[in-house]
N, C-alpha and C. Protein backbone atom coordinates (compact mmCIF):
# COMPACT_ATOMS: atom_id res chain seq x y z
N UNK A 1 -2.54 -0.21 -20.29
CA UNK A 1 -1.33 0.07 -19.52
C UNK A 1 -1.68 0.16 -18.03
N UNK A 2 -0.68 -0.55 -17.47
CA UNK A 2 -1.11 -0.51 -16.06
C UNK A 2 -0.52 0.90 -15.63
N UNK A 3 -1.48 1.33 -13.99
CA UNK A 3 -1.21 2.82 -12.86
C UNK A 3 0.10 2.51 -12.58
N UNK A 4 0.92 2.98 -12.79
CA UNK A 4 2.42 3.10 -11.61
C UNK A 4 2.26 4.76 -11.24
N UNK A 5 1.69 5.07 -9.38
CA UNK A 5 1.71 5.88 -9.16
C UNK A 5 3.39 6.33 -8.39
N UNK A 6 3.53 7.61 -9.34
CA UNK A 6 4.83 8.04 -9.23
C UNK A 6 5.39 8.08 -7.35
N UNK A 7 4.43 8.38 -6.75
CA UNK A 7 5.04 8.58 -4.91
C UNK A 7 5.14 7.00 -4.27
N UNK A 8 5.10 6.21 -4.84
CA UNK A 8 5.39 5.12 -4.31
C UNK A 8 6.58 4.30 -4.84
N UNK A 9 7.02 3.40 -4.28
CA UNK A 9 8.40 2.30 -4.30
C UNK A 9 8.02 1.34 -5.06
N UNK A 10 8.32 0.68 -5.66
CA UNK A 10 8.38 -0.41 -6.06
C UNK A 10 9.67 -2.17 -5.97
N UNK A 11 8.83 -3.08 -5.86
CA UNK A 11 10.25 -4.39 -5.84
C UNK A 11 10.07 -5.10 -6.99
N UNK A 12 11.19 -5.60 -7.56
CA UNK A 12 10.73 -6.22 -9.02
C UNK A 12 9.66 -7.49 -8.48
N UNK A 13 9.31 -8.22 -7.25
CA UNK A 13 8.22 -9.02 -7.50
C UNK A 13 6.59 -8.29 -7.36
N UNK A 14 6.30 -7.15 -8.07
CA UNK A 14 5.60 -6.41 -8.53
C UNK A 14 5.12 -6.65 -6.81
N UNK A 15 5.46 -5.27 -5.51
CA UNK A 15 4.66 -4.98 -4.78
C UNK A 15 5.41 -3.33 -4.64
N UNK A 16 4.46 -2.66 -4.36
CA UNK A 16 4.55 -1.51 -3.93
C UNK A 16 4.68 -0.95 -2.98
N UNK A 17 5.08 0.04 -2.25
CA UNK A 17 5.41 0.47 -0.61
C UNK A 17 5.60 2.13 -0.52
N UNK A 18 4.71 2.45 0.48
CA UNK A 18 4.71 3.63 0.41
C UNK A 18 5.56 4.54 1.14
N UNK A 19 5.96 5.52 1.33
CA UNK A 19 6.68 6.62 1.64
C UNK A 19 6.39 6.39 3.42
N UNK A 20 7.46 6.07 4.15
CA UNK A 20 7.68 5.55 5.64
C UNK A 20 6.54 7.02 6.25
N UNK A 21 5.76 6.52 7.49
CA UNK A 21 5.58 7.42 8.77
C UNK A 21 6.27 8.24 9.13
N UNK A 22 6.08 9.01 9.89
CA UNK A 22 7.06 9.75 11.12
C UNK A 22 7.24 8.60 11.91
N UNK A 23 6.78 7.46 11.89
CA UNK A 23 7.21 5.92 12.73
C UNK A 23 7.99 4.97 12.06
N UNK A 24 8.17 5.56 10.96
CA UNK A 24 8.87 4.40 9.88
C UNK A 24 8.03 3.65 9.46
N UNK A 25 6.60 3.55 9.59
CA UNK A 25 5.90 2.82 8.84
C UNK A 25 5.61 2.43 7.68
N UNK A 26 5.67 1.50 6.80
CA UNK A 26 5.42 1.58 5.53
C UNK A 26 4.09 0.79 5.23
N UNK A 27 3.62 1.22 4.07
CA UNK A 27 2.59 0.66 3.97
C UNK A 27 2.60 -0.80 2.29
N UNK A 28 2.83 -1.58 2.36
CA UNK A 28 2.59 -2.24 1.22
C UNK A 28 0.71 -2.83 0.58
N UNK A 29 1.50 -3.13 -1.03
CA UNK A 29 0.22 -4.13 -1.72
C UNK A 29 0.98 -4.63 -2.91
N UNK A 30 0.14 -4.94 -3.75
CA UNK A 30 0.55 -5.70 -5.11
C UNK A 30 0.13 -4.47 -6.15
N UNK A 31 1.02 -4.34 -7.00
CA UNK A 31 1.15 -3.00 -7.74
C UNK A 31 -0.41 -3.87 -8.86
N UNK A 32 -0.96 -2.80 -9.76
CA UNK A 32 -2.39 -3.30 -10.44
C UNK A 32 -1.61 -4.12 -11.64
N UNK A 33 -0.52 -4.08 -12.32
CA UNK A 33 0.32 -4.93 -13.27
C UNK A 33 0.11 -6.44 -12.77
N UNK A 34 0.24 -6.51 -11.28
CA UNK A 34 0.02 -7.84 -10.44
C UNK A 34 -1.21 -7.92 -10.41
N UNK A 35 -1.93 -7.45 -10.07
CA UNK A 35 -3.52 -7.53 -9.40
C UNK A 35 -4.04 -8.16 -11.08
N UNK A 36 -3.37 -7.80 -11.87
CA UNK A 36 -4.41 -7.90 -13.39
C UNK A 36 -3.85 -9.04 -14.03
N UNK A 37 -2.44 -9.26 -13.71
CA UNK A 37 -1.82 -10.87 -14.36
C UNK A 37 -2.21 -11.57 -13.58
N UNK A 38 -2.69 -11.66 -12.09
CA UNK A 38 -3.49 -12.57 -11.49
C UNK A 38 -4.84 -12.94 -11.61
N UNK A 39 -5.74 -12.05 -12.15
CA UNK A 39 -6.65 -12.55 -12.40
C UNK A 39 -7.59 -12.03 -11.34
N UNK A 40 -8.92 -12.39 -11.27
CA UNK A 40 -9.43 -12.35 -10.05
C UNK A 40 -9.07 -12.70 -8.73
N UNK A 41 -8.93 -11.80 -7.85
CA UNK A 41 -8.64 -12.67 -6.27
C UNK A 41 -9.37 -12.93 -5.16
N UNK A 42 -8.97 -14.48 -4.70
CA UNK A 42 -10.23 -15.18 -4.33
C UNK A 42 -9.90 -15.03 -2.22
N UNK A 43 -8.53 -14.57 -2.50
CA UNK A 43 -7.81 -14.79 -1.46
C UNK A 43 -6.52 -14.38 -0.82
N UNK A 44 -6.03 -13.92 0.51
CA UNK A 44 -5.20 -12.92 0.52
C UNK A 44 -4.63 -13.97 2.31
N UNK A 45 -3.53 -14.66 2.22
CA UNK A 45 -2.88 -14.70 3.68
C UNK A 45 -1.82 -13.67 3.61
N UNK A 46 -1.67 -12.65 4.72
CA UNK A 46 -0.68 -12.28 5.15
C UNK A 46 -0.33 -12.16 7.10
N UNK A 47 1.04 -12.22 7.39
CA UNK A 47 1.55 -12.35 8.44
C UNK A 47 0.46 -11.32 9.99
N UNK A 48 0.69 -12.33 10.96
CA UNK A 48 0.13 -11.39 11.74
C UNK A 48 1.00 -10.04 12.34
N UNK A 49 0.07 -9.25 12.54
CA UNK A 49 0.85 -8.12 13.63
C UNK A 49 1.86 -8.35 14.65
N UNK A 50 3.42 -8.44 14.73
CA UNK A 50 4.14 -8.67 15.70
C UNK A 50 5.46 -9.28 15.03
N UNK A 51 4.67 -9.97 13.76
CA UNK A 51 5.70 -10.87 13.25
C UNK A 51 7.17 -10.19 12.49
N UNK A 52 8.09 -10.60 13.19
CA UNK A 52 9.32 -10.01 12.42
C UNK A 52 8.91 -10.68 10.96
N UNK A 53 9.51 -9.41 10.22
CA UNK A 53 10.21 -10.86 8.47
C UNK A 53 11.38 -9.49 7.96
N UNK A 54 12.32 -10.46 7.00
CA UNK A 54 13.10 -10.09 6.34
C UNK A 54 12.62 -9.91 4.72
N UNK A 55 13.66 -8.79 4.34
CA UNK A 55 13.53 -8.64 2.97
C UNK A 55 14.02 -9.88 2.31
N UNK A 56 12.74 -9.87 1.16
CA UNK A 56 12.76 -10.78 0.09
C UNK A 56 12.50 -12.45 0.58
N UNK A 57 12.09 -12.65 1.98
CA UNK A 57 11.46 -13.66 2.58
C UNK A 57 9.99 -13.32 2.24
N UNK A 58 9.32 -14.84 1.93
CA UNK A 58 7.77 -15.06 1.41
C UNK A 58 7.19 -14.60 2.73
N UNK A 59 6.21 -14.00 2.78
CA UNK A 59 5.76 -13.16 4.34
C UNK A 59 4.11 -13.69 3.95
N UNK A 60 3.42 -13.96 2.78
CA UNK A 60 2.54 -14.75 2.43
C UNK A 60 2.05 -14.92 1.37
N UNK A 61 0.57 -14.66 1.15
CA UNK A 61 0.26 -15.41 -0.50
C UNK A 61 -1.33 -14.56 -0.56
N UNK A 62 -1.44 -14.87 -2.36
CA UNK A 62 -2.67 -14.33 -2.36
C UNK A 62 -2.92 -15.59 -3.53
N UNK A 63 -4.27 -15.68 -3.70
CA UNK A 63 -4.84 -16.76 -4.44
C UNK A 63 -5.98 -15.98 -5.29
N UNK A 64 -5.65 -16.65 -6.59
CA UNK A 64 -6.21 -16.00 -7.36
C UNK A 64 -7.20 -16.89 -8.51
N UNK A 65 -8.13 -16.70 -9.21
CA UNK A 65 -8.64 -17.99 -9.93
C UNK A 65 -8.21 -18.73 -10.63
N UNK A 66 -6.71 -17.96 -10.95
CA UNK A 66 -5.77 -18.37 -11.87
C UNK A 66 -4.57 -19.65 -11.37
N UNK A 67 -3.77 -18.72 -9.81
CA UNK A 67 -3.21 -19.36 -9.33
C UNK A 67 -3.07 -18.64 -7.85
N UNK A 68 -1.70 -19.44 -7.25
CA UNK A 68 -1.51 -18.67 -5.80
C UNK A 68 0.31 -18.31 -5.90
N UNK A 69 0.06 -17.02 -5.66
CA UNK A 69 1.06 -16.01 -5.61
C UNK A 69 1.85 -15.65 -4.37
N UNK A 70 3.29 -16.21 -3.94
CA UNK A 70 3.68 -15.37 -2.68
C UNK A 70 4.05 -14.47 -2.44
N UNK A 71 4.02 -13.47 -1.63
CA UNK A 71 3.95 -11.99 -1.56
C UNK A 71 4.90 -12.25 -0.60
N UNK A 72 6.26 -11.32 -1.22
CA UNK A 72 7.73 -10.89 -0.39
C UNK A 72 7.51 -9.72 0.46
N UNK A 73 8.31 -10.03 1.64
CA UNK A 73 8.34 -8.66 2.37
C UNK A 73 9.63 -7.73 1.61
N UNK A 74 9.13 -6.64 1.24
CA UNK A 74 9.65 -5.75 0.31
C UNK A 74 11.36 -5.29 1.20
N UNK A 75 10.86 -5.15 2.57
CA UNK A 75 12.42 -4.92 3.49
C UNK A 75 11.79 -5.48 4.95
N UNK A 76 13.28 -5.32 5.22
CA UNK A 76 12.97 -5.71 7.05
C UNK A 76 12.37 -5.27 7.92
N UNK A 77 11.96 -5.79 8.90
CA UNK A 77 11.04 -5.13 10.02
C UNK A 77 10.16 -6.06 10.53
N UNK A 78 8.83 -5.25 11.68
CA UNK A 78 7.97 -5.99 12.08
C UNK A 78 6.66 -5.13 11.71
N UNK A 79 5.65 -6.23 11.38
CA UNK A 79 4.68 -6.18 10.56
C UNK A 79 4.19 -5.51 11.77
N UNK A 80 3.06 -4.01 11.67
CA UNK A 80 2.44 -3.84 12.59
C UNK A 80 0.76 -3.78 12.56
N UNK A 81 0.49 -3.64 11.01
CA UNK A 81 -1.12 -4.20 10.64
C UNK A 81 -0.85 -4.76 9.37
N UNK A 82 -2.51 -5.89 9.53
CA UNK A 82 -2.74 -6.20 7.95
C UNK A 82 -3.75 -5.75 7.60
N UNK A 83 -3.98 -5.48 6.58
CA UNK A 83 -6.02 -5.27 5.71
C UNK A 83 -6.63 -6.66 6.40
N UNK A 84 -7.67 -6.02 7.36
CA UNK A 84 -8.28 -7.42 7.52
C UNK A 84 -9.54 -7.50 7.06
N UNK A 85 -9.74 -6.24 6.24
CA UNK A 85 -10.81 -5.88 5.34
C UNK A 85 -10.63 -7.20 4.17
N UNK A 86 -9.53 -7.36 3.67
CA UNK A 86 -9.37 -8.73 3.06
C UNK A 86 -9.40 -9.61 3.39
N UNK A 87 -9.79 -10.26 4.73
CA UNK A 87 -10.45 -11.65 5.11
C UNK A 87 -11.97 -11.41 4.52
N UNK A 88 -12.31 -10.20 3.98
CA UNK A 88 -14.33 -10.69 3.73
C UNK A 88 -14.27 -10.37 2.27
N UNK A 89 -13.35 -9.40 2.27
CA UNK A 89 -13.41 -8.71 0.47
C UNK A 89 -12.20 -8.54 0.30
N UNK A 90 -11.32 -9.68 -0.56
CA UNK A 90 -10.52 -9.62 -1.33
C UNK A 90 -10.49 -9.12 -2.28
N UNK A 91 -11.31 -9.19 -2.84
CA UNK A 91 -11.68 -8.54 -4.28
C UNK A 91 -11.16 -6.92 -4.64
N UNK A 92 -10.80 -6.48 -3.14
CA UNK A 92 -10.10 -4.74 -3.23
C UNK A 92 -9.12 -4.75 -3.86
N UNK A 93 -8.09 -6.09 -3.77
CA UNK A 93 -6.71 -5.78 -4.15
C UNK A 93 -6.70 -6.06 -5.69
N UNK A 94 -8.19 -6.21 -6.49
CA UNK A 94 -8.53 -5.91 -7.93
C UNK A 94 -9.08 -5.23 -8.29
N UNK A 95 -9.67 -4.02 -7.44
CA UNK A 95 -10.37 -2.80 -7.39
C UNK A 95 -10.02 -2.06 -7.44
N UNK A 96 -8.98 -2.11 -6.00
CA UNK A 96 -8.33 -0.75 -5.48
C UNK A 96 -6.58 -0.89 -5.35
N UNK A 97 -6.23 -1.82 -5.96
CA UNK A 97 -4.59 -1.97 -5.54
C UNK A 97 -3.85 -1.17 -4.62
N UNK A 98 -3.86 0.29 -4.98
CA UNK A 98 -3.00 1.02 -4.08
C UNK A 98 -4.04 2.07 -3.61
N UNK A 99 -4.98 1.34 -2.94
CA UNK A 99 -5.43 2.30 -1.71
C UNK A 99 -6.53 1.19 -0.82
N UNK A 100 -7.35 0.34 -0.50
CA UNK A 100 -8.53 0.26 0.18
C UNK A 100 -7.56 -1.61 -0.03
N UNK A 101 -7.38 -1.90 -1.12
CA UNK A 101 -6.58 -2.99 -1.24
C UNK A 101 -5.18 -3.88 -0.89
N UNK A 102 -4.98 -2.94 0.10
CA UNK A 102 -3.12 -2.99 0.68
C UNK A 102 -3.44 -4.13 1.44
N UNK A 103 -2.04 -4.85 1.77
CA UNK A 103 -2.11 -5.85 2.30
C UNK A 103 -1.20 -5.63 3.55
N UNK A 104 -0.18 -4.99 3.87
CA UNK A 104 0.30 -5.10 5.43
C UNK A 104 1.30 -3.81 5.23
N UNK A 105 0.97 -3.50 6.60
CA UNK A 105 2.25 -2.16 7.29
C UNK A 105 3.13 -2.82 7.70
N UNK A 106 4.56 -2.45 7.66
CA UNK A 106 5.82 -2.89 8.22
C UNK A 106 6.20 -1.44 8.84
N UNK A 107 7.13 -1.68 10.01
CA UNK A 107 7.86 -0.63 10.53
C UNK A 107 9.25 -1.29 10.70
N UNK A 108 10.15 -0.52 9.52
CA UNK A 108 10.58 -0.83 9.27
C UNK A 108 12.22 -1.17 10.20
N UNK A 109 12.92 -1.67 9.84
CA UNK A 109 14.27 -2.35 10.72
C UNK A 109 15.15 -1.01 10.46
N UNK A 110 15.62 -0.47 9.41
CA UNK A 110 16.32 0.19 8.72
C UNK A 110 15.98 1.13 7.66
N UNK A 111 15.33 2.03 8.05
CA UNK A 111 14.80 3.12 6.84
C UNK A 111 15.77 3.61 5.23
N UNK A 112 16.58 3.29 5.90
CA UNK A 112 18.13 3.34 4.67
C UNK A 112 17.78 2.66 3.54
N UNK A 113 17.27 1.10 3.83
CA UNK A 113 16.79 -0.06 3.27
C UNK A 113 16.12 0.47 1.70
N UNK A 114 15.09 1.60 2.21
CA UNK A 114 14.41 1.92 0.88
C UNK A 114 15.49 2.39 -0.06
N UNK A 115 16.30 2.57 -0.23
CA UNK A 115 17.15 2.97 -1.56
C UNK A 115 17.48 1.95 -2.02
N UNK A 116 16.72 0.29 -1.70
CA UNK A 116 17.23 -0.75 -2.53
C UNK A 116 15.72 -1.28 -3.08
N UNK A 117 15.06 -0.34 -3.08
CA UNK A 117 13.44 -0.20 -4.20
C UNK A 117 13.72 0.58 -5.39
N UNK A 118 12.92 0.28 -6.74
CA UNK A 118 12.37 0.68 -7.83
C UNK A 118 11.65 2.05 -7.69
N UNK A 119 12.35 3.40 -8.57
CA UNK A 119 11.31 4.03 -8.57
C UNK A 119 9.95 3.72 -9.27
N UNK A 120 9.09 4.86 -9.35
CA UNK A 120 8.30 4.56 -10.65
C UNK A 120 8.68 4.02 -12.02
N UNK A 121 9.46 5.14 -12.13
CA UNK A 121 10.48 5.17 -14.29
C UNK A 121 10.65 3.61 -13.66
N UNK A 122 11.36 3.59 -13.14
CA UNK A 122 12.44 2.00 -13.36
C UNK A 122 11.47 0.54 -13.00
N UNK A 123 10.53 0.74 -12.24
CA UNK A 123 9.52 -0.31 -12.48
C UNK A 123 8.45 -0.24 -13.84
N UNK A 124 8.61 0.79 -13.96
CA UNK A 124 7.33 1.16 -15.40
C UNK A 124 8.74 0.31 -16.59
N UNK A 125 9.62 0.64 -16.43
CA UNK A 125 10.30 -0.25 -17.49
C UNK A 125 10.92 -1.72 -17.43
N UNK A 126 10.66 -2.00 -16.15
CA UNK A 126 10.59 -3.96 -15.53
C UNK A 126 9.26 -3.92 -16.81
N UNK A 127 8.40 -3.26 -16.22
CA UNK A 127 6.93 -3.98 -16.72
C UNK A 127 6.39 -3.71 -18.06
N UNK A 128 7.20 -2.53 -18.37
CA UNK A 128 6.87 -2.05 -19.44
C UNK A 128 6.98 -2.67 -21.14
């Protein structure tokens, strides 16, 4: 059975997002349900720092031995970091999914936005 840790969000294209900053920051990755139907990962593009994106627009991809996966921006905003620990070691976001393995901060457009995420219960039963 895959981790669904209860303090985090979820979007049905299995990514996770954490509880906003005092800046509105959020933090995303690929929940371990993803990290483990992908397979090993060989590879991780995501958007640079600056870049606006919208919810449910492809914001980038991760590649896996299996295949290559695009990763939605969960809501609106502008991206303000990525893991660039994953340009040398990808391999975190099959290690560590929701912690050392994240793939980008957004600050977000509209903090409201999060009431159109998955809790835990309700993604544990997408996947379940």
């Amino acid at each position: 059975m895959s981790t669904i840790p209860a303090d985090l969000t979820y979007t049905a294209e299995h990514e996770w997002v954490s509880a906003p900053s005092s800046e509105g920051v959020v933090r995303v990755g690929i929940t371990d349900f993803a990290q483990d139907a992908l397979g090993d990962v060989v590879y991780a593009q995501m958007p640079e720092p600056g870049t606006e994106v919208k919810a449910k627009e492809v914001v980038g991809e991760v590649e896996s031995t299996k295949s290559v996966s695009d990763i939605f921006a969960p809501l609106a905003g502008e991206v303000v970091a990525r893991n660039e620990e994953l340009d040398t070691d990808s391999a975190l976001i099959n290690s560590d999914p929701y912690g050392k393995g994240w793939l980008l901060e957004i600050r977000l457009a509209d903090p409201a936005d999060l009431g159109s995420l998955l809790s835990a219960a309700d993604y544990e039963q997408q996947v379940g």
